[in-house]
C-alpha atoms as a PDB file:
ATOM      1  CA  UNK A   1     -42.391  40.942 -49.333  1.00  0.00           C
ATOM      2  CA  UNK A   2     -41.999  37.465 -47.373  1.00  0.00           C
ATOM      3  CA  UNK A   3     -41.818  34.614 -50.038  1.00  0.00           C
ATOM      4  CA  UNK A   4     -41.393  31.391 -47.963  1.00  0.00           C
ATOM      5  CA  UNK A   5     -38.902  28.424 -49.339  1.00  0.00           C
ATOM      6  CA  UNK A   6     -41.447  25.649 -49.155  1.00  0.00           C
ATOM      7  CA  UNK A   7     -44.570  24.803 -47.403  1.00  0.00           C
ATOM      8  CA  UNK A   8     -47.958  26.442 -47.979  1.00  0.00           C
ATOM      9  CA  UNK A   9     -47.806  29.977 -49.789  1.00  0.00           C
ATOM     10  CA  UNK A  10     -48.268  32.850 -47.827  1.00  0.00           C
ATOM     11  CA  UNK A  11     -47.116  35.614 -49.498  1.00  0.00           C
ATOM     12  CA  UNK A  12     -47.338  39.363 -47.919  1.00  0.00           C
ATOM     13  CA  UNK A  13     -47.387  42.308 -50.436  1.00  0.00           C
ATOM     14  CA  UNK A  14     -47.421  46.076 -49.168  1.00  0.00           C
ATOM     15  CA  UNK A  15     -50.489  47.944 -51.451  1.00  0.00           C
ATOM     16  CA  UNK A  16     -47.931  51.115 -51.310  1.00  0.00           C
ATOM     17  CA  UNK A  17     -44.982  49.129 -52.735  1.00  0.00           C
ATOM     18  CA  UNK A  18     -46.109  48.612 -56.188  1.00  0.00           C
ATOM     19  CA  UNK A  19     -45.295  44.836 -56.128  1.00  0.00           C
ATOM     20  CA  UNK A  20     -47.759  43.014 -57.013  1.00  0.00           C
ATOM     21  CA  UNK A  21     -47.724  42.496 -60.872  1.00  0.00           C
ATOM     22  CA  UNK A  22     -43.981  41.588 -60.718  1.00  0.00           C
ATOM     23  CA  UNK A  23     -43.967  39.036 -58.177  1.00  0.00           C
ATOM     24  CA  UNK A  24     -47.438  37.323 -59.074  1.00  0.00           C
ATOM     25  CA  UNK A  25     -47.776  35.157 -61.817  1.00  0.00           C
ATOM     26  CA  UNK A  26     -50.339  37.635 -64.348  1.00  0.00           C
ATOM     27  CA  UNK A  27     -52.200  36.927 -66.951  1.00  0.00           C
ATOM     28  CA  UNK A  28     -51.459  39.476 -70.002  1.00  0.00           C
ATOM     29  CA  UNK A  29     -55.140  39.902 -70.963  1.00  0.00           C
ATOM     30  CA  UNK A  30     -58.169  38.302 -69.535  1.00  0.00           C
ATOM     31  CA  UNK A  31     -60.289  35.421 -71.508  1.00  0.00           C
ATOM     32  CA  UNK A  32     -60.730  31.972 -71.974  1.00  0.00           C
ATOM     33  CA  UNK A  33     -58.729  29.204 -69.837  1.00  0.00           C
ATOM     34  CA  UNK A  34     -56.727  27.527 -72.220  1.00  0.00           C
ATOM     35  CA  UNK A  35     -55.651  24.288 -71.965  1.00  0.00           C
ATOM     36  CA  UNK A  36     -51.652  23.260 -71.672  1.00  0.00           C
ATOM     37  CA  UNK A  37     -49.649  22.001 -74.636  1.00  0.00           C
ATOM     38  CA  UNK A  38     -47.612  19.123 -74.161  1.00  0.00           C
ATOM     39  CA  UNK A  39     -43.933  19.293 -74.111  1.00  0.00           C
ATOM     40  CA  UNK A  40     -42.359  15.952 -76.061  1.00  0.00           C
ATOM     41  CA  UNK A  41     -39.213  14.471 -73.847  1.00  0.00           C
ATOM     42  CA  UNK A  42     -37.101  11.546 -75.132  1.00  0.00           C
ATOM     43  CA  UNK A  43     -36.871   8.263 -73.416  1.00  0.00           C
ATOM     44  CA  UNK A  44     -35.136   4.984 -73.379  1.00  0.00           C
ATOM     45  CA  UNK A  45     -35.014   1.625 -71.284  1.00  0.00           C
ATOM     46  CA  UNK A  46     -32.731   2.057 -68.679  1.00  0.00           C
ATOM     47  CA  UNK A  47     -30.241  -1.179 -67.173  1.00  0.00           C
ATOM     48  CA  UNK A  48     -28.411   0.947 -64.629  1.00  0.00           C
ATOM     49  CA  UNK A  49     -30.158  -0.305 -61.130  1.00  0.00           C
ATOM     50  CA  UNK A  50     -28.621   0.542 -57.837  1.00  0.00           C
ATOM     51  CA  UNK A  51     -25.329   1.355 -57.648  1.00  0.00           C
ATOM     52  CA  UNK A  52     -24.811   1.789 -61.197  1.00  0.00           C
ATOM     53  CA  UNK A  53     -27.758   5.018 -60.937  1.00  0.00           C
ATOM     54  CA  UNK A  54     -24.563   7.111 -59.992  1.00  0.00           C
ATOM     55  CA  UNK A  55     -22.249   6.447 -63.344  1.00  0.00           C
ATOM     56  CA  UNK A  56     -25.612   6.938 -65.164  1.00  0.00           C
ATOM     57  CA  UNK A  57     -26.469  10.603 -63.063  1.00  0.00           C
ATOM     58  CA  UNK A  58     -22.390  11.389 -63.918  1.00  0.00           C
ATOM     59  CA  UNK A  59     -23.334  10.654 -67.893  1.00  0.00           C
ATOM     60  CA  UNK A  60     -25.954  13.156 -67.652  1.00  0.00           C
ATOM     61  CA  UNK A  61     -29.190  11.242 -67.317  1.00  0.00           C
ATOM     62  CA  UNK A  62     -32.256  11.207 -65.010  1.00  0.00           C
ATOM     63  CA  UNK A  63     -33.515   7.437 -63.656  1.00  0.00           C
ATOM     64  CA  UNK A  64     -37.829   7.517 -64.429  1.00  0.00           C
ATOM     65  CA  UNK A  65     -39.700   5.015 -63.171  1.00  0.00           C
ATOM     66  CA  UNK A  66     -42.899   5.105 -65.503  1.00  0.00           C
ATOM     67  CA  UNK A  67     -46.283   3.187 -64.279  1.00  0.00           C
ATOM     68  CA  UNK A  68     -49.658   3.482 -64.923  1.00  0.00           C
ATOM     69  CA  UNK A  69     -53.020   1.873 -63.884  1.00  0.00           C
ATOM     70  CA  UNK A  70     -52.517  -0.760 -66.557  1.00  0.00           C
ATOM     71  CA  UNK A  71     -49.182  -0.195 -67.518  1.00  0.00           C
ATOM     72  CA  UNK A  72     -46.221  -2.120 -65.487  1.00  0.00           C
ATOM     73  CA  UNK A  73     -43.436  -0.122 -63.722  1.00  0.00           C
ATOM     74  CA  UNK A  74     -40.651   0.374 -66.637  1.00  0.00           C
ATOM     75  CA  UNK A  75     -37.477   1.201 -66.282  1.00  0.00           C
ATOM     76  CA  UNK A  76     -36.227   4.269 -68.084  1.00  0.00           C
ATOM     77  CA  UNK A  77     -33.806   7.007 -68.434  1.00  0.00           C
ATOM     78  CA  UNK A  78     -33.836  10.667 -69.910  1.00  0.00           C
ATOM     79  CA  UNK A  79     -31.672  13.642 -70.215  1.00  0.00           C
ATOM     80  CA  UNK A  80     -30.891  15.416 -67.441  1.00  0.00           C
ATOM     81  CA  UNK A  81     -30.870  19.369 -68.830  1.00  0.00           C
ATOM     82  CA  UNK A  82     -34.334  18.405 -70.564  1.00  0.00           C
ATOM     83  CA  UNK A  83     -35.890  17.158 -67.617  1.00  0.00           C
ATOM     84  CA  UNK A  84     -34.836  19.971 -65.308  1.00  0.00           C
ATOM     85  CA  UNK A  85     -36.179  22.351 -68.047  1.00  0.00           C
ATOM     86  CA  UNK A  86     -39.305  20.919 -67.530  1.00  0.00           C
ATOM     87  CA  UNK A  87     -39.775  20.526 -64.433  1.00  0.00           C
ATOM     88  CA  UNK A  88     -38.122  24.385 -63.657  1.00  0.00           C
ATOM     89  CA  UNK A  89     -41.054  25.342 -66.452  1.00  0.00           C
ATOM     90  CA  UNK A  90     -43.891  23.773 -65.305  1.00  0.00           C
ATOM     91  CA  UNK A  91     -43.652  21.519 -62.081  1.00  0.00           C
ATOM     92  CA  UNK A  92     -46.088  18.500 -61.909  1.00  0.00           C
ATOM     93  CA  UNK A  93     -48.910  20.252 -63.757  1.00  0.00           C
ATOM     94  CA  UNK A  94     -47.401  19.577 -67.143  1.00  0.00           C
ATOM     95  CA  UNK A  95     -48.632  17.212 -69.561  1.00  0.00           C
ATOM     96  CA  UNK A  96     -45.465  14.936 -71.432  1.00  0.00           C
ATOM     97  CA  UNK A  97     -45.295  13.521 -74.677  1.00  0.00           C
ATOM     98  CA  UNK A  98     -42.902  10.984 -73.733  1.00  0.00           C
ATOM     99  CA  UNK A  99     -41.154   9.237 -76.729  1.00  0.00           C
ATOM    100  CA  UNK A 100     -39.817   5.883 -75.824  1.00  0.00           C
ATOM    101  CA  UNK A 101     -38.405   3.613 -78.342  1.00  0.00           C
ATOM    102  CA  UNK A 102     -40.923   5.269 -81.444  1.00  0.00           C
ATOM    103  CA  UNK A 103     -43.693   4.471 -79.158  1.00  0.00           C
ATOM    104  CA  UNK A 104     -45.599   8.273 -78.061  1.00  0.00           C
ATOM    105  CA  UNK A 105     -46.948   7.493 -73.912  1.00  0.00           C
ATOM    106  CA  UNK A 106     -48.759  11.005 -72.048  1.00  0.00           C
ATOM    107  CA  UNK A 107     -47.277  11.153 -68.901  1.00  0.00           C
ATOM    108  CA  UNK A 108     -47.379  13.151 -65.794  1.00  0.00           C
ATOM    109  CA  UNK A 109     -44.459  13.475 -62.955  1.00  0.00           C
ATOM    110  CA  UNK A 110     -45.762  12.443 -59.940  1.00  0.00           C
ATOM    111  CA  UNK A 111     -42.598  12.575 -57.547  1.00  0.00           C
ATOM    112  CA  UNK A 112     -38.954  14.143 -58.005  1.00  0.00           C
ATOM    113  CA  UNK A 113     -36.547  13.692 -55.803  1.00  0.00           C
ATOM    114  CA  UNK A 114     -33.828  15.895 -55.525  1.00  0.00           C
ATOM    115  CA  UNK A 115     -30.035  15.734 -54.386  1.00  0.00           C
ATOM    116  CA  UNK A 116     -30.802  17.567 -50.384  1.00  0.00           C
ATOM    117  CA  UNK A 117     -27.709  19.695 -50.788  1.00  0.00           C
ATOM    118  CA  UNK A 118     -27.356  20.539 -55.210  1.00  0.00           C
ATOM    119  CA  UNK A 119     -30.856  19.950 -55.304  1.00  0.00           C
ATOM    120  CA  UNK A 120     -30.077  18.295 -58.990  1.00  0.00           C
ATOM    121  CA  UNK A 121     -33.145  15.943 -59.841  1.00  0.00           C
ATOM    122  CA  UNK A 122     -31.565  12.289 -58.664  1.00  0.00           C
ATOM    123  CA  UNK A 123     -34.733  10.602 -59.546  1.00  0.00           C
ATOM    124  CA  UNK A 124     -38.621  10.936 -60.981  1.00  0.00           C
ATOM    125  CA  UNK A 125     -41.866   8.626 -60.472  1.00  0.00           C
ATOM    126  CA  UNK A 126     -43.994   9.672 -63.779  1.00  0.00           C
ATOM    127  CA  UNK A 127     -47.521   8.529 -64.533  1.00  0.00           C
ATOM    128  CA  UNK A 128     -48.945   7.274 -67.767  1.00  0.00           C
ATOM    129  CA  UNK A 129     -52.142   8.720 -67.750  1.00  0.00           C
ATOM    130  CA  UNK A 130     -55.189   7.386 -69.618  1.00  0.00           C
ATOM    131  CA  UNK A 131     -57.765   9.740 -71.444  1.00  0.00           C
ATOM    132  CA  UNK A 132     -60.483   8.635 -69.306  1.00  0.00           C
ATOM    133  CA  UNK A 133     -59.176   9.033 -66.159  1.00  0.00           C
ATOM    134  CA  UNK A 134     -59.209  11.764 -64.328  1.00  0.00           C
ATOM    135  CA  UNK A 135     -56.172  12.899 -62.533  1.00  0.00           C
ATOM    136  CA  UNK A 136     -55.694  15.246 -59.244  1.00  0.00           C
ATOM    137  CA  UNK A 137     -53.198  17.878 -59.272  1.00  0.00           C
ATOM    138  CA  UNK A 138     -52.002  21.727 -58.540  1.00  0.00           C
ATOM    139  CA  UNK A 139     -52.448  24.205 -61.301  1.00  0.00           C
ATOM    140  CA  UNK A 140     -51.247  27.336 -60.625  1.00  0.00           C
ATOM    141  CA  UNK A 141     -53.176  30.437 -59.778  1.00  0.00           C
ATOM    142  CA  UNK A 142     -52.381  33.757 -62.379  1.00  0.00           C
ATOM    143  CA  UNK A 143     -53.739  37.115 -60.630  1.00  0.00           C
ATOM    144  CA  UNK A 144     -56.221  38.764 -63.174  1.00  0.00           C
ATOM    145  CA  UNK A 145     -57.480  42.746 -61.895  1.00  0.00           C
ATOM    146  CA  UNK A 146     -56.038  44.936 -59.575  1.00  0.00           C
ATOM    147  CA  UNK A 147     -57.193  46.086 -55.818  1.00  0.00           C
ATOM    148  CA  UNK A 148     -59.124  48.580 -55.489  1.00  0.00           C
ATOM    149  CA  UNK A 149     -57.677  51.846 -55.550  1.00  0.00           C
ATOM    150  CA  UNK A 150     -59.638  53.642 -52.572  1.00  0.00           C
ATOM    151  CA  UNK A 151     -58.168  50.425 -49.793  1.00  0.00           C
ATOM    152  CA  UNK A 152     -55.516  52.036 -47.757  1.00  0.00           C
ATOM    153  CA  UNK A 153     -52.024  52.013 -48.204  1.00  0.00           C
ATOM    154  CA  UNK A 154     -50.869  50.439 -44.707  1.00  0.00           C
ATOM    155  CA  UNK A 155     -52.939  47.459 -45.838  1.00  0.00           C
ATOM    156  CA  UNK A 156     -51.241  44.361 -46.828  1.00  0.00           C
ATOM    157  CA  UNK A 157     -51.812  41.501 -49.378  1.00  0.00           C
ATOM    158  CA  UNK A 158     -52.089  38.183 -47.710  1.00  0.00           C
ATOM    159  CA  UNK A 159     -51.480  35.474 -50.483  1.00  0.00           C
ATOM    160  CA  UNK A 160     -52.685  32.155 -48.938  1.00  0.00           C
ATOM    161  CA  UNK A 161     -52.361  29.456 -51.645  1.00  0.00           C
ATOM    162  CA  UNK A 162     -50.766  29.717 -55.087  1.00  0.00           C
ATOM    163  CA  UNK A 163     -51.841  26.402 -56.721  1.00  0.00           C
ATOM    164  CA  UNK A 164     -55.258  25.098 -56.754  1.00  0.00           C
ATOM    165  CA  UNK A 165     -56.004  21.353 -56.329  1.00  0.00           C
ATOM    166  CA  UNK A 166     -58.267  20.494 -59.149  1.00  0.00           C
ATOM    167  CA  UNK A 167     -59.498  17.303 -60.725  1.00  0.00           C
ATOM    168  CA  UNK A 168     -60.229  16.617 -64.492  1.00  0.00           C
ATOM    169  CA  UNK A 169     -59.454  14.956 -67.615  1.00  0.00           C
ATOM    170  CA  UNK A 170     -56.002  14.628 -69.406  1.00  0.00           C
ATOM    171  CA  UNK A 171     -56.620  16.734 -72.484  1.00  0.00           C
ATOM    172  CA  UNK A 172     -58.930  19.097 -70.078  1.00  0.00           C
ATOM    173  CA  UNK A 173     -56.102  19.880 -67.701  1.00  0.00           C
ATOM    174  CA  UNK A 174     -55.833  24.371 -67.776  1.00  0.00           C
ATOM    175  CA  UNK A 175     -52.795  26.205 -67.837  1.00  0.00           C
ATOM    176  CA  UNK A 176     -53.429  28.040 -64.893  1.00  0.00           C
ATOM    177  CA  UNK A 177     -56.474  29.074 -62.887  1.00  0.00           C
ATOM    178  CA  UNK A 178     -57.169  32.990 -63.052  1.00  0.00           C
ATOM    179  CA  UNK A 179     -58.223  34.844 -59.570  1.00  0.00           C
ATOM    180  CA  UNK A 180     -59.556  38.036 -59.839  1.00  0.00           C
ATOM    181  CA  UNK A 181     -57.622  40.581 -57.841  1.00  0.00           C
ATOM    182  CA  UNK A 182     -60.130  43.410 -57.726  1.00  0.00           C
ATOM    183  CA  UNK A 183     -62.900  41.277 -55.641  1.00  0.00           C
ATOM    184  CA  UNK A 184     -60.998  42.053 -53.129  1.00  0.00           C
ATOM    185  CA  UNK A 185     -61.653  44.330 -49.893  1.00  0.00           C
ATOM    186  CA  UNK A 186     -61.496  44.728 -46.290  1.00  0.00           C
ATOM    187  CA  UNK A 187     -65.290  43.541 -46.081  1.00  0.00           C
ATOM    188  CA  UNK A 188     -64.530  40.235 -48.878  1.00  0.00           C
ATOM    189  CA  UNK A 189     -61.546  37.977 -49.028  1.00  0.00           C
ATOM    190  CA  UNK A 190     -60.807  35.905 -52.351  1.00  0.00           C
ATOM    191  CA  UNK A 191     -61.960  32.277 -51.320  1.00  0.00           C
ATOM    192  CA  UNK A 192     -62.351  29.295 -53.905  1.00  0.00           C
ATOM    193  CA  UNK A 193     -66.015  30.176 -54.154  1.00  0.00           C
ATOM    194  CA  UNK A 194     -64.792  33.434 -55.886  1.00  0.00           C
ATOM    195  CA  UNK A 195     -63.298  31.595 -58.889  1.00  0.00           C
ATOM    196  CA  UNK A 196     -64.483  31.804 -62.332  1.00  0.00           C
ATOM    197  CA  UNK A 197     -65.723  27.997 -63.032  1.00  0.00           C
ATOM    198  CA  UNK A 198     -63.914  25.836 -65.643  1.00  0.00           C
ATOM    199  CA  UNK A 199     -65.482  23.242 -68.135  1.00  0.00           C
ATOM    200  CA  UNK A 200     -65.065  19.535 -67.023  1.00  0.00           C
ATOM    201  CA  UNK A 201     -62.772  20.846 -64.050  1.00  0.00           C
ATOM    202  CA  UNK A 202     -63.420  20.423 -60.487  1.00  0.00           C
ATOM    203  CA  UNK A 203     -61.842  22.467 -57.380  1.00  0.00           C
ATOM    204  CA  UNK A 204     -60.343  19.778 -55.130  1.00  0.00           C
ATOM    205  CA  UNK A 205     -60.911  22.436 -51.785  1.00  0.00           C
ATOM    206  CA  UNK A 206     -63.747  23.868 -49.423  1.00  0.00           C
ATOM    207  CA  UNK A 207     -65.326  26.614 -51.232  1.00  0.00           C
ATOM    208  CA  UNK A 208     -64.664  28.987 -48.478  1.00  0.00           C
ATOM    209  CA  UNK A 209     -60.850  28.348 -48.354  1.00  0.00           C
ATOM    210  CA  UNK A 210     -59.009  31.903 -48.771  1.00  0.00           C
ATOM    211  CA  UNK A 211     -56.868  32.516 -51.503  1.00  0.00           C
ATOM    212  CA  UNK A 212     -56.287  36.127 -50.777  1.00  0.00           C
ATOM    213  CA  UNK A 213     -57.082  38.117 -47.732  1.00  0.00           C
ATOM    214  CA  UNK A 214     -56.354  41.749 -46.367  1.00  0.00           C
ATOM    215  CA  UNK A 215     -54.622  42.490 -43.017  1.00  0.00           C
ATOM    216  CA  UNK A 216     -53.371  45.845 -41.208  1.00  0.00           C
ATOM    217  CA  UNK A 217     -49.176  46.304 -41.458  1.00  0.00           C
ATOM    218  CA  UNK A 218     -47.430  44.839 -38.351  1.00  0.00           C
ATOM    219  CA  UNK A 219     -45.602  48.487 -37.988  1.00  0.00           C
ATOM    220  CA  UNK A 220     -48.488  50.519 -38.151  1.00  0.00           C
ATOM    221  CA  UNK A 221     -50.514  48.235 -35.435  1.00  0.00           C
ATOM    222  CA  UNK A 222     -47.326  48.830 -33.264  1.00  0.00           C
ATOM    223  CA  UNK A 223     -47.612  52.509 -34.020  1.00  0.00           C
ATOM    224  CA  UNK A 224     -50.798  53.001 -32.701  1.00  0.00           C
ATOM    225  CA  UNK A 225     -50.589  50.558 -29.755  1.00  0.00           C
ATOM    226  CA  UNK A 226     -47.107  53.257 -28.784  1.00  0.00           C
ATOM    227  CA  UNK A 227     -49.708  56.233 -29.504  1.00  0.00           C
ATOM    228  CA  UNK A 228     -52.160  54.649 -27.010  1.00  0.00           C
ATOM    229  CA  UNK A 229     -49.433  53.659 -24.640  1.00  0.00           C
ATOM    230  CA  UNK A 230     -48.493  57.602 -24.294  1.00  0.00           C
ATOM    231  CA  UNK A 231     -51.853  58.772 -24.335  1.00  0.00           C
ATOM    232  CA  UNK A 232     -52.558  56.582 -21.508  1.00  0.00           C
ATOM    233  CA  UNK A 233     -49.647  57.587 -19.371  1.00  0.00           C
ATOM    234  CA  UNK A 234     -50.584  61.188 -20.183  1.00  0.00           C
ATOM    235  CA  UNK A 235     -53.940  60.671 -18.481  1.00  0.00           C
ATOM    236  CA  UNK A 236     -52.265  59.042 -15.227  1.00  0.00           C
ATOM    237  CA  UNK A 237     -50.039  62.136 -15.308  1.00  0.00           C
ATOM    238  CA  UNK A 238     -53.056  64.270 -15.470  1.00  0.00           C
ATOM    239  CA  UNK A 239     -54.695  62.490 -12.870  1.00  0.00           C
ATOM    240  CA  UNK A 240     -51.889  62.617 -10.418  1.00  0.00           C
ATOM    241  CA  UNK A 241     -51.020  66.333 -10.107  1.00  0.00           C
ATOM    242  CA  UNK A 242     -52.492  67.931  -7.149  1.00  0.00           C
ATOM    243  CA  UNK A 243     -55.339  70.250  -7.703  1.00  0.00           C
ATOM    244  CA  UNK A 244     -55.469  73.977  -6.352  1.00  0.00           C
ATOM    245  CA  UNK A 245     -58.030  72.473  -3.196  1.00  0.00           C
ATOM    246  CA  UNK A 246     -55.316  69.550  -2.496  1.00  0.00           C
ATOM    247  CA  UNK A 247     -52.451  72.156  -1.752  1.00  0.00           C
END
C-alpha cells in the first residue's frame, strides 16, 4: 500500500492483500447520511500579540483569529490539547460550538498552521458561520460494499480522492460521503457521478472526476513484458539456425 504524506490521495491497494477495510475509512452499516454533531470548545479574548504569542503557546494555548461575514476579526485564545483533539478528529469539516465569554458562536477552522518541524498547531483562522450561508468544504469519503469477487487478484485499487468538495448549509453539513465499493470493475471506475445524492448538498467537482479506478500490478506488467522479451529472442534463435538445405 502507498499512502502519500500530503497532496492529492492516491492510494494503491492490492485486491489479494486483504487491505482494504482496515485502511479505508468504512461505514459499519449502510443508511442514511447523517449529519455531524458539534463539538463545544472554550474560548476567551486573547491580549498576547506578536512576540508575546510564544509565552502564550509555552502556557498551553492556541492564538484563533475568529471572523465572519459580519462579524469583525477577534482576538482569541483556546487550549491547546482541545484544539489538537479536534482538529486530529475531524480536520476542517467539523462544526464548533465555540463558547466565548457565555456567548455560544458556530464556527468552522478555515486555516491551521503548524510548527514545520513539531508540527504543534502555532496558530488557527476559524469562521463564524451564519445559518444561511452556505459554506464550501471537504467531507470525507467512507467506502460502503466490497469489489467484486470474480476481478482478478493482480489488479490493484487506485484511490484517487478521499474528501469530496461539497457545498451546503451549516446544520446540513454530512459526516462523511459514502462511495460504493462494489460499482466497481475493469469496464466502470467510481467517478462523482456514481455517488448516492444528498439533501440540500452539492458536489463541488466534474461529475466524471474518478474517485476509484482499477489498474494492472506494476510486477506483473514487468512479468509479462520479460515473458515476451524471451519468447521473442527464442524466435530469432529459431530463425537463425541453419536449415538441413543451408549446410
Amino acid at each position: 500500500m502507498v499512502f502519500p504524506a500530503a497532496g492529492p490521495a492516491l492510494y494503491t491497494v492490492p485486491l489479494s492483500a486483504g487491505a482494504g477495510p482496515d485502511c479505508w475509512n468504512r461505514r459499519a452499516s449502510r443508511g442514511r447520511v447523517t449529519v455531524a454533531d458539534n463539538i463545544t470548545i472554550q474560548a476567551e479574548p486573547r491580549v498576547a500579540k506578536g512576540s508575546g504569542l510564544n509565552k502564550l503557546r509555552a502556557s498551553g494555548k492556541t492564538p484563533i483569529v475568529l471572523y465572519g461575514k459580519t462579524r469583525e476579526a477577534t482576538a482569541l485564545q483556546v487550549d491547546a490539547r482541545a484544539l489538537d483533539s479536534v482538529v486530529q478528529a475531524s480536520g476542517l469539516s467539523q462544526l464548533i460550538d465555540m463558547q466565548i465569554e457565555g456567548q455560544s458562536t458556530l464556527v468552522l477552522l478555515r486555516e491551521v498552521q503548524r510548527h514545520p518541524v513539531r508540527h504543534h498547531i502555532l496558530h488557527v483562522d476559524a469562521y463564524a458561520l451564519q445559518m444561511d450561508e452556505k459554506q464550501t468544504l471537504q467531507i470525507p469519503i467512507v467506502v460502503e460494499g466490497e469489489p467484486d469477487s470474480a476481478i482478478s487478484s493482480d489488479l490493484i485499487i487506485m484511490q484517487n480522492m478521499d474528501t469530496i468538495t461539497i457545498e451546503t448549509f451549516p446544520d446540513r453539513i454530512p459526516q462523511s460521503v459514502p462511495v460504493d465499493l462494489s460499482l466497481l470493475s475493469m469496464d466502470n471506475n467510481i467517478t462523482v457521478s456514481d455517488l448516492t445524492p444528498i439533501e440540500d448538498v452539492d458536489f463541488v467537482h466534474e461529475p466524471d472526476e474518478v474517485i476509484f479506478s482499477l489498474t494492472r500490478s506494476a510486477a506483473v506488467e514487468v512479468e509479462e513484458v520479460l515473458e515476451e522479451a524471451v519468447v521473442a529472442e527464442d524466435d530469432v534463435e529459431a530463425d537463425e539456425e541453419p536449415s538441413a538445405e543451408d549446410e
